[in-house]
C-alpha atoms as a PDB file:
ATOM      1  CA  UNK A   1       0.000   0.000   0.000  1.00  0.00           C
ATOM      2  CA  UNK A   2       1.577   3.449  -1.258  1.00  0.00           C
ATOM      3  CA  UNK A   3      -0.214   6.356   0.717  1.00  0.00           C
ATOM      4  CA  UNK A   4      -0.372   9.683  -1.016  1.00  0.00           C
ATOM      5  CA  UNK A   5       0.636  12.046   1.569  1.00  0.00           C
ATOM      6  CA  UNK A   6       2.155  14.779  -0.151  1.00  0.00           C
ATOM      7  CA  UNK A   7       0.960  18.445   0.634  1.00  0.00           C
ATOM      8  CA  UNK A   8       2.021  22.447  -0.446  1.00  0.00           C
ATOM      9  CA  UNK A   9       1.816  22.487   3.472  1.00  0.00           C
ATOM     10  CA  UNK A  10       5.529  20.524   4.549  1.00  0.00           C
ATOM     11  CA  UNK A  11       4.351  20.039   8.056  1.00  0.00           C
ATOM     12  CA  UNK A  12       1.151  18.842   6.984  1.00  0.00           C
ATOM     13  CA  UNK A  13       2.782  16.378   4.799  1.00  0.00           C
ATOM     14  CA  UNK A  14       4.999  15.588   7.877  1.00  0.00           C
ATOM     15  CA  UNK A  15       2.009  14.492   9.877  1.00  0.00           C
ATOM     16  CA  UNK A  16       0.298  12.499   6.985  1.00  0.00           C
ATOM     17  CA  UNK A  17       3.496  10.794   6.437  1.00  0.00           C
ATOM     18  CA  UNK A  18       4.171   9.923   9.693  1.00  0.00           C
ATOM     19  CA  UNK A  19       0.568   8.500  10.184  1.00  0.00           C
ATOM     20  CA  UNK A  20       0.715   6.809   7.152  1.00  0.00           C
ATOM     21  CA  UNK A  21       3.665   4.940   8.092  1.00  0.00           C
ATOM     22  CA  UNK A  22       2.160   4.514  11.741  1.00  0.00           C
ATOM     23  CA  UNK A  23      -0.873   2.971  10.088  1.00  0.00           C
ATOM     24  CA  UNK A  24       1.164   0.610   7.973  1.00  0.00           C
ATOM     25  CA  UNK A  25       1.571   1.773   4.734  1.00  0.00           C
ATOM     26  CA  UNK A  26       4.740   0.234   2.710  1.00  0.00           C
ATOM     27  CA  UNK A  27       5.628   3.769   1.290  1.00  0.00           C
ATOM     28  CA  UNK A  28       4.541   7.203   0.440  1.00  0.00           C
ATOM     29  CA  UNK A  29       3.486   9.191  -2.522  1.00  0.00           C
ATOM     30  CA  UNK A  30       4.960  12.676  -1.665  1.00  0.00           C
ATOM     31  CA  UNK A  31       3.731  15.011  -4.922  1.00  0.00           C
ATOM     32  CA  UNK A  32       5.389  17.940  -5.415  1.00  0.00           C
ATOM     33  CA  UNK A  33       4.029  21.679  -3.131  1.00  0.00           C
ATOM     34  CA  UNK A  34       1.250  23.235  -5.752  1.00  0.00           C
ATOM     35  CA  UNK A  35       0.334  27.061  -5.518  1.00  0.00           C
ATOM     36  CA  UNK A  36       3.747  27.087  -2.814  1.00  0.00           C
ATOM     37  CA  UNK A  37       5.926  27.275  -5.671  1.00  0.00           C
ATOM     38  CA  UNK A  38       8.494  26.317  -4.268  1.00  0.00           C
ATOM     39  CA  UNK A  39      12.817  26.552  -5.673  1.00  0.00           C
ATOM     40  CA  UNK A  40      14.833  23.613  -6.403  1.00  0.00           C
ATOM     41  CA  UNK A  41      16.517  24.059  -2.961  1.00  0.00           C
ATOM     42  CA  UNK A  42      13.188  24.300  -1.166  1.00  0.00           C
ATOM     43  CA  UNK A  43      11.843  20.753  -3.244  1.00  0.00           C
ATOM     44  CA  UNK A  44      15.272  18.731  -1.404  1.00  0.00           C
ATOM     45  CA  UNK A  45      14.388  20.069   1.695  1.00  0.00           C
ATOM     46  CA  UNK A  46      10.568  19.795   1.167  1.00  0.00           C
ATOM     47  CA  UNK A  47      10.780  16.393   0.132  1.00  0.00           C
ATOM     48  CA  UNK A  48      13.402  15.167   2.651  1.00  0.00           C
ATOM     49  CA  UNK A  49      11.987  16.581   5.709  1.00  0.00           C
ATOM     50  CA  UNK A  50       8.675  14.542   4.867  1.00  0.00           C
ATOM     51  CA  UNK A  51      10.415  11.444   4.075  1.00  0.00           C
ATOM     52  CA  UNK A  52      12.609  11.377   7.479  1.00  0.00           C
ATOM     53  CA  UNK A  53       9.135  11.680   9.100  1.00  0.00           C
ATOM     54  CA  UNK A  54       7.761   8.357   7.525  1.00  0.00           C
ATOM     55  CA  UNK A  55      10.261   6.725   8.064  1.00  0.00           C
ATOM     56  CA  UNK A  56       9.624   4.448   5.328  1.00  0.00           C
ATOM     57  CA  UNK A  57      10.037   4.353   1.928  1.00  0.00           C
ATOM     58  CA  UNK A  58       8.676   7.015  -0.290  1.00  0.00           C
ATOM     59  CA  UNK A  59       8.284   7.666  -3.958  1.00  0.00           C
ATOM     60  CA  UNK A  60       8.367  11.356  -5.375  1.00  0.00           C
ATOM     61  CA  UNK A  61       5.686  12.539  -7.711  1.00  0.00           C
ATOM     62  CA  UNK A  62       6.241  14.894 -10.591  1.00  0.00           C
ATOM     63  CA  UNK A  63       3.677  16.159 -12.234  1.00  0.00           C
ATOM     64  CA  UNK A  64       4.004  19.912 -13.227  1.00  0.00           C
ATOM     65  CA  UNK A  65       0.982  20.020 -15.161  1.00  0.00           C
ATOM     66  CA  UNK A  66      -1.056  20.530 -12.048  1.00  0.00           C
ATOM     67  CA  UNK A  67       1.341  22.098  -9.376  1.00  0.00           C
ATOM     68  CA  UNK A  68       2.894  24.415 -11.622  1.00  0.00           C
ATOM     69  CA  UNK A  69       6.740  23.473 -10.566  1.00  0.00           C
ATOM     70  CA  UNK A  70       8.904  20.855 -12.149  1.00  0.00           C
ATOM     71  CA  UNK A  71      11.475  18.074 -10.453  1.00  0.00           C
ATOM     72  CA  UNK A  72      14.477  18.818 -12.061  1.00  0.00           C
ATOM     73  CA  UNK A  73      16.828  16.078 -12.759  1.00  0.00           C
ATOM     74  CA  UNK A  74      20.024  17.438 -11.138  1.00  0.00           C
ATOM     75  CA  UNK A  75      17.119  17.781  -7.730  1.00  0.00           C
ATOM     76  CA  UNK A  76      16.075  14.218  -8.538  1.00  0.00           C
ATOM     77  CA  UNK A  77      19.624  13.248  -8.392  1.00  0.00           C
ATOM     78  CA  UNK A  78      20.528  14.754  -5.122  1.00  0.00           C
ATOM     79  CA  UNK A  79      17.063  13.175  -3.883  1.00  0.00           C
ATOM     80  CA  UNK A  80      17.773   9.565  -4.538  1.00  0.00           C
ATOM     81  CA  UNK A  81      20.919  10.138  -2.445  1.00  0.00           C
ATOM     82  CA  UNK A  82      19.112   9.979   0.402  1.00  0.00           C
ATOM     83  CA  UNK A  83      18.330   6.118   1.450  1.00  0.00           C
ATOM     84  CA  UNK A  84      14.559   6.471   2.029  1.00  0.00           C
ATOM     85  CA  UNK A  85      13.627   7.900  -1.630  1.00  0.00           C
ATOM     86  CA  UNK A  86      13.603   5.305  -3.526  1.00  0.00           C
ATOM     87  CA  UNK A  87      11.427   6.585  -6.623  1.00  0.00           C
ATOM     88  CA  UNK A  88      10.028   8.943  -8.574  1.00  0.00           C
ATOM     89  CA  UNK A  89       6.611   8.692 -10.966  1.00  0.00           C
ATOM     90  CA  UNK A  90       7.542  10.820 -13.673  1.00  0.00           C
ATOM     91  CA  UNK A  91       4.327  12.628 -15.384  1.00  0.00           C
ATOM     92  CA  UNK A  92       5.827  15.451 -16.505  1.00  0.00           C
ATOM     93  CA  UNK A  93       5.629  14.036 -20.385  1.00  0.00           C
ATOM     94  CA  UNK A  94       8.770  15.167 -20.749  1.00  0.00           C
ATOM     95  CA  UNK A  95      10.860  12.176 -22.091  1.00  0.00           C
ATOM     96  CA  UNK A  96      14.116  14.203 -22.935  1.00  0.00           C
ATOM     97  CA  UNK A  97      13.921  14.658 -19.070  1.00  0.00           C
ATOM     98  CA  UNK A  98      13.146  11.440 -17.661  1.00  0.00           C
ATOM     99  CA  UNK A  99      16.008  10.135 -20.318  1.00  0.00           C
ATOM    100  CA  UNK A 100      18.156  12.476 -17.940  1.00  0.00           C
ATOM    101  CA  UNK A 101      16.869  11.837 -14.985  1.00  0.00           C
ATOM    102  CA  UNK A 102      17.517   8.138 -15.664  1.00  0.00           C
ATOM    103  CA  UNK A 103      21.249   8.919 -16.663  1.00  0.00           C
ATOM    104  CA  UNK A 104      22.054  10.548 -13.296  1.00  0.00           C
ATOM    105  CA  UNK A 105      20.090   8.308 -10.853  1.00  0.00           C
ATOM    106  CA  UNK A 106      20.975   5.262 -12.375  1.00  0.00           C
ATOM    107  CA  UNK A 107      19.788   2.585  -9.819  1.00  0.00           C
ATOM    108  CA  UNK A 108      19.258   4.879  -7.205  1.00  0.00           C
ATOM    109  CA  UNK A 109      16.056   6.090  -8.193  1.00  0.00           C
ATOM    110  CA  UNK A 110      13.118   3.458  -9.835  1.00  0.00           C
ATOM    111  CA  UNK A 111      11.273   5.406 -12.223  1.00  0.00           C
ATOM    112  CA  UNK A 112       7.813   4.808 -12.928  1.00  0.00           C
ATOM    113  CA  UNK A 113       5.379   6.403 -15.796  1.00  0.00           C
ATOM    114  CA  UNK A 114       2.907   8.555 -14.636  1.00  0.00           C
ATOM    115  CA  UNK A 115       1.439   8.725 -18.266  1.00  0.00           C
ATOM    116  CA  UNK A 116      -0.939   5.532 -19.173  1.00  0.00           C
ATOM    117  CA  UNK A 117       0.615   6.898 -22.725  1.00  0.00           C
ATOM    118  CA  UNK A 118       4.211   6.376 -22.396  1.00  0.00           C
ATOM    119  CA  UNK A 119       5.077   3.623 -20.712  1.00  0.00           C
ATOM    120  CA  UNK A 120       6.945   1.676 -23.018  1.00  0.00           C
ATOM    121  CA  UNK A 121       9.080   4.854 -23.866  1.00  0.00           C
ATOM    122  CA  UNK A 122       9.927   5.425 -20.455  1.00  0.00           C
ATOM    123  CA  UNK A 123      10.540   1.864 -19.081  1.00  0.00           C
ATOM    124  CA  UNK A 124      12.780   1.668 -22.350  1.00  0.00           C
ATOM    125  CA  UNK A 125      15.428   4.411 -20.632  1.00  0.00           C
ATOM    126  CA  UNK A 126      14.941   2.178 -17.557  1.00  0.00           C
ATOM    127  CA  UNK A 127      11.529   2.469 -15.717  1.00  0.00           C
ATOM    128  CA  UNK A 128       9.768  -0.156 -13.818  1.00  0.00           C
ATOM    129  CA  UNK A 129       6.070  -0.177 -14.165  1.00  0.00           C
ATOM    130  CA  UNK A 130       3.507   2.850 -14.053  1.00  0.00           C
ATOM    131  CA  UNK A 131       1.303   4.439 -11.810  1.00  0.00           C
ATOM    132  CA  UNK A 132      -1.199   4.111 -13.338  1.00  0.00           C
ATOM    133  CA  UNK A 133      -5.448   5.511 -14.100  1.00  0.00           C
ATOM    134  CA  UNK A 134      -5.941   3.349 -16.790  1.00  0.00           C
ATOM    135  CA  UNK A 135      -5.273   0.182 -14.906  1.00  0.00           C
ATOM    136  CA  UNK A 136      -8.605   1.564 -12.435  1.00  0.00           C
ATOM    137  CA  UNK A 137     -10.565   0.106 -15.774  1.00  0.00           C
ATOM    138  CA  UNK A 138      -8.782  -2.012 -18.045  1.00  0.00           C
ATOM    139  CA  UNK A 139      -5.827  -3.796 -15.291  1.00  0.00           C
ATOM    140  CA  UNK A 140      -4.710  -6.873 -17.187  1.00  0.00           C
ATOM    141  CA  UNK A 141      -3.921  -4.689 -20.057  1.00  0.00           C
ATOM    142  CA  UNK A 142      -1.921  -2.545 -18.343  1.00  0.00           C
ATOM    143  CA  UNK A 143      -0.206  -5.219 -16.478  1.00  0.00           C
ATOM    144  CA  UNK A 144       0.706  -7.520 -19.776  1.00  0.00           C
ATOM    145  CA  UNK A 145       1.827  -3.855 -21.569  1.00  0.00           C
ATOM    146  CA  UNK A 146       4.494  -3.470 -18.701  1.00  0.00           C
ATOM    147  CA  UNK A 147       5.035  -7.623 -18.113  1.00  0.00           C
ATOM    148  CA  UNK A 148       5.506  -8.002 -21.879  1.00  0.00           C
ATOM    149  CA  UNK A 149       8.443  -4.620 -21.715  1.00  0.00           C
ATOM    150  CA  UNK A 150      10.165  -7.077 -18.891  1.00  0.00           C
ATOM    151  CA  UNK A 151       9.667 -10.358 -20.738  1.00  0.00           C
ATOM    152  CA  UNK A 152      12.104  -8.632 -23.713  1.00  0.00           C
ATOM    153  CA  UNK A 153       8.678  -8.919 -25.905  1.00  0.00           C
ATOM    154  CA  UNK A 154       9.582  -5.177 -27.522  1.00  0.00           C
ATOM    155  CA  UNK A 155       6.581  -5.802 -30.041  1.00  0.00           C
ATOM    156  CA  UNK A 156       4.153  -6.877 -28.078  1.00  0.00           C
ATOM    157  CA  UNK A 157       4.627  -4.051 -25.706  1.00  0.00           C
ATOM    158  CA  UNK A 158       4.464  -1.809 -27.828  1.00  0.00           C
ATOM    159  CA  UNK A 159       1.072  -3.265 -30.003  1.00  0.00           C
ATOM    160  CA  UNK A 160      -0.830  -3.229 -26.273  1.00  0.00           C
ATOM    161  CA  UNK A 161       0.640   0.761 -25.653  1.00  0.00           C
ATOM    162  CA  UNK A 162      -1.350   1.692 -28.536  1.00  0.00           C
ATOM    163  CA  UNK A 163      -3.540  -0.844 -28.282  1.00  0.00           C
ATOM    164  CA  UNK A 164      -4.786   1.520 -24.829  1.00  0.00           C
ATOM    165  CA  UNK A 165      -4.328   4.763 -26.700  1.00  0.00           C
ATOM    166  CA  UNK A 166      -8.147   5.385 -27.304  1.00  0.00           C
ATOM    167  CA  UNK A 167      -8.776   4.928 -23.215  1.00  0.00           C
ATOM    168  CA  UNK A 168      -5.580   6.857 -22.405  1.00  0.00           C
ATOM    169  CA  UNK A 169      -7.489   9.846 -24.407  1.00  0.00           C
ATOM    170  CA  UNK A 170     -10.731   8.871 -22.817  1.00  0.00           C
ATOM    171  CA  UNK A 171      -9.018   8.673 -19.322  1.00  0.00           C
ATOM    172  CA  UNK A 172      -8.054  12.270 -19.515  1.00  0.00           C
ATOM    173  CA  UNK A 173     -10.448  13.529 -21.880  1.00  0.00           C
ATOM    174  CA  UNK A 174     -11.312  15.643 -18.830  1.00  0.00           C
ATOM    175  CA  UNK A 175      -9.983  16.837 -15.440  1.00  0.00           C
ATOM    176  CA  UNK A 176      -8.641  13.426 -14.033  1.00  0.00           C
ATOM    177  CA  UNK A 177     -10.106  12.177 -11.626  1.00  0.00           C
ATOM    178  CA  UNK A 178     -13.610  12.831 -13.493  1.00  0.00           C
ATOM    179  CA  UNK A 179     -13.385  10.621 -16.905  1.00  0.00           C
ATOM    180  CA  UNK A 180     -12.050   7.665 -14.918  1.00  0.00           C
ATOM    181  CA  UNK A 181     -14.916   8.201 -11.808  1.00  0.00           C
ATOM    182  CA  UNK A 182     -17.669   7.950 -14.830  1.00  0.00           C
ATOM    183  CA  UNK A 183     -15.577   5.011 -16.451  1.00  0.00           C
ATOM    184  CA  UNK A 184     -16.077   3.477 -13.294  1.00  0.00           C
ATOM    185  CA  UNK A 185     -19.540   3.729 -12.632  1.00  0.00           C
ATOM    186  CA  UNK A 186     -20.526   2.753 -16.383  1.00  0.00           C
ATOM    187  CA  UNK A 187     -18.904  -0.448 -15.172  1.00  0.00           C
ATOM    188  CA  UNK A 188     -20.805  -1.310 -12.193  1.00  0.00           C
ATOM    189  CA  UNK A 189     -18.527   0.232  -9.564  1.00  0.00           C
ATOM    190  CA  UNK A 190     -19.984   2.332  -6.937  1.00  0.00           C
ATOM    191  CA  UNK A 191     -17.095   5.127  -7.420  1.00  0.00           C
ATOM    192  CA  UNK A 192     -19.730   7.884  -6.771  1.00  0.00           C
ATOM    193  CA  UNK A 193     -19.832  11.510  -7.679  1.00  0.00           C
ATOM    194  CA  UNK A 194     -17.119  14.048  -7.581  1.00  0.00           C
ATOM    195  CA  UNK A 195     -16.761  16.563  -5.265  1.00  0.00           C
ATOM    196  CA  UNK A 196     -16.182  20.068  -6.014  1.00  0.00           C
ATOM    197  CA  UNK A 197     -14.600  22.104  -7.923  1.00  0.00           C
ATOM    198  CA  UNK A 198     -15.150  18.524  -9.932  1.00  0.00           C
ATOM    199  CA  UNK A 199     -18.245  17.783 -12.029  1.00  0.00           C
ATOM    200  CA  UNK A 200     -19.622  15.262 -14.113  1.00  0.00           C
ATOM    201  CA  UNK A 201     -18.359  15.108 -17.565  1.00  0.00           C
ATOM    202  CA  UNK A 202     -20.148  16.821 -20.501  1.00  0.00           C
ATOM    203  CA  UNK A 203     -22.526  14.235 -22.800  1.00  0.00           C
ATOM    204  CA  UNK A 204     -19.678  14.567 -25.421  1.00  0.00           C
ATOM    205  CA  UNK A 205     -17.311  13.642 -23.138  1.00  0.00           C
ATOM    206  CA  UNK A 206     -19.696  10.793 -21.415  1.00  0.00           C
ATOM    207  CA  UNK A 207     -20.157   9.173 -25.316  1.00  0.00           C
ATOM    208  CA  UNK A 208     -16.448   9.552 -25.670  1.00  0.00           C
ATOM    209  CA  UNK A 209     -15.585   7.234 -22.410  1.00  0.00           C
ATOM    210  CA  UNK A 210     -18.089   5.033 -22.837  1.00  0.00           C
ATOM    211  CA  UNK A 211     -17.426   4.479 -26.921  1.00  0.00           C
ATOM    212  CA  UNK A 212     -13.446   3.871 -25.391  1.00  0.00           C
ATOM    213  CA  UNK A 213     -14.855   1.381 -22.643  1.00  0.00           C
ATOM    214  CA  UNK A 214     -16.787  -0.541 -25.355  1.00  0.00           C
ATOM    215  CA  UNK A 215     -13.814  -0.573 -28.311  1.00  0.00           C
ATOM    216  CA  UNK A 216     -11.841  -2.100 -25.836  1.00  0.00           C
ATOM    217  CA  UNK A 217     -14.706  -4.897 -24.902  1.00  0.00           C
ATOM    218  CA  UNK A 218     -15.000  -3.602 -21.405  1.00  0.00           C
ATOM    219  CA  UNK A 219     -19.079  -2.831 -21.889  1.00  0.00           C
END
């Protein structure tokens, strides 16, 4: 179990952590401060300070798209130093940077997708797996996409990446977590509503999912 725990608040974050870890978590999501912009300087510290107080392992999260500041790989590299980060899921979309990332962590730092789109092109400079939304609806696909990359099956990895293509657009067709909440639901899930600032998708967007669960013989 991998508790997300990260806040724009560092002592928050702390006390998540910490409970997290006291509740018996494995390891903690820690995504990077939104609105607190924080510098590069302020991300080690951020990030390091919340670790020490799980005490257990704990994966970074970079996803710039929605907190508006970016791990930088020189930061990820002085980050995997320390012995309780131990990853990083990379959803920046960025693969020039992950393929740098990768080059100065080495082994230090597991990388995992946090694009449903790009997983084969980032477990090729390295990565392990994804964190993943698709896998909330369609899980054996996602699994045999990344178990086929490990296996050394290049082309069969790659025929089930864009085999998912039409429910990675679906997926994110709209504010995630709202595509994948109504993916859920068309499948007999009780995922409920969203809260706000989140509503329901738009009937385009509704037809769009549902065509994507159907193409892929999930309805």
């Amino acid at each position: 179990v991998i508790a997300g725990t990260g806040s724009n608040d560092t002592d928050h974050g702390c006390g998540m952590s910490h409970q997290a870890a006291q509740l018996g978590a494995d390891a903690v999501l820690l995504v990077t401060p939104y609105y607190n912009k924080t510098s590069q300087a302020g991300l080690v510290r951020h990030f390091t300070v919340m670790a020490e107080a799980a005490g257990i392992p704990a994966i970074l999260y970079n996803v710039p798209s929605r907190t508006g500041v970016n791990i930088a790989p020189e930061t990820a590299r002085i980050l995997s130093e320390h012995p309780l980060i131990n990853g990083l899921k990379e959803a920046s979309g960025n693969i020039a940077q992950v393929a740098h990332i990768a080059a100065l962590c080495g082994d230090d730092l597991v990388l995992y997708s946090g694009n449903d789109d790009q997983i084969v092109p980032l477990m090729a400079l390295g990565g392990k797996g994804v964190i993943s939304v698709v896998s909330n609806v369609a899980p054996a696909l996602v699994h045999n996409c990344c178990q086929a990359w490990l296996d050394g099956d290049v082309q069969k990895a790659r025929q089930l990446q864009l085999e998912m293509l039409p429910l990675c657009d679906a997926m994110f067709c709209d504010v995630n977590p709202i595509p994948v909440k109504y993916a859920m639901g068309l499948l007999g899930w009780q995922a409920g509503e969203c809260r706000l600032p989140l509503v329901a998708p738009d009937k385009a967007k509704q037809k769009q999912i549902a065509e994507a669960l159907r193409q892929a013989k999930l309805l």
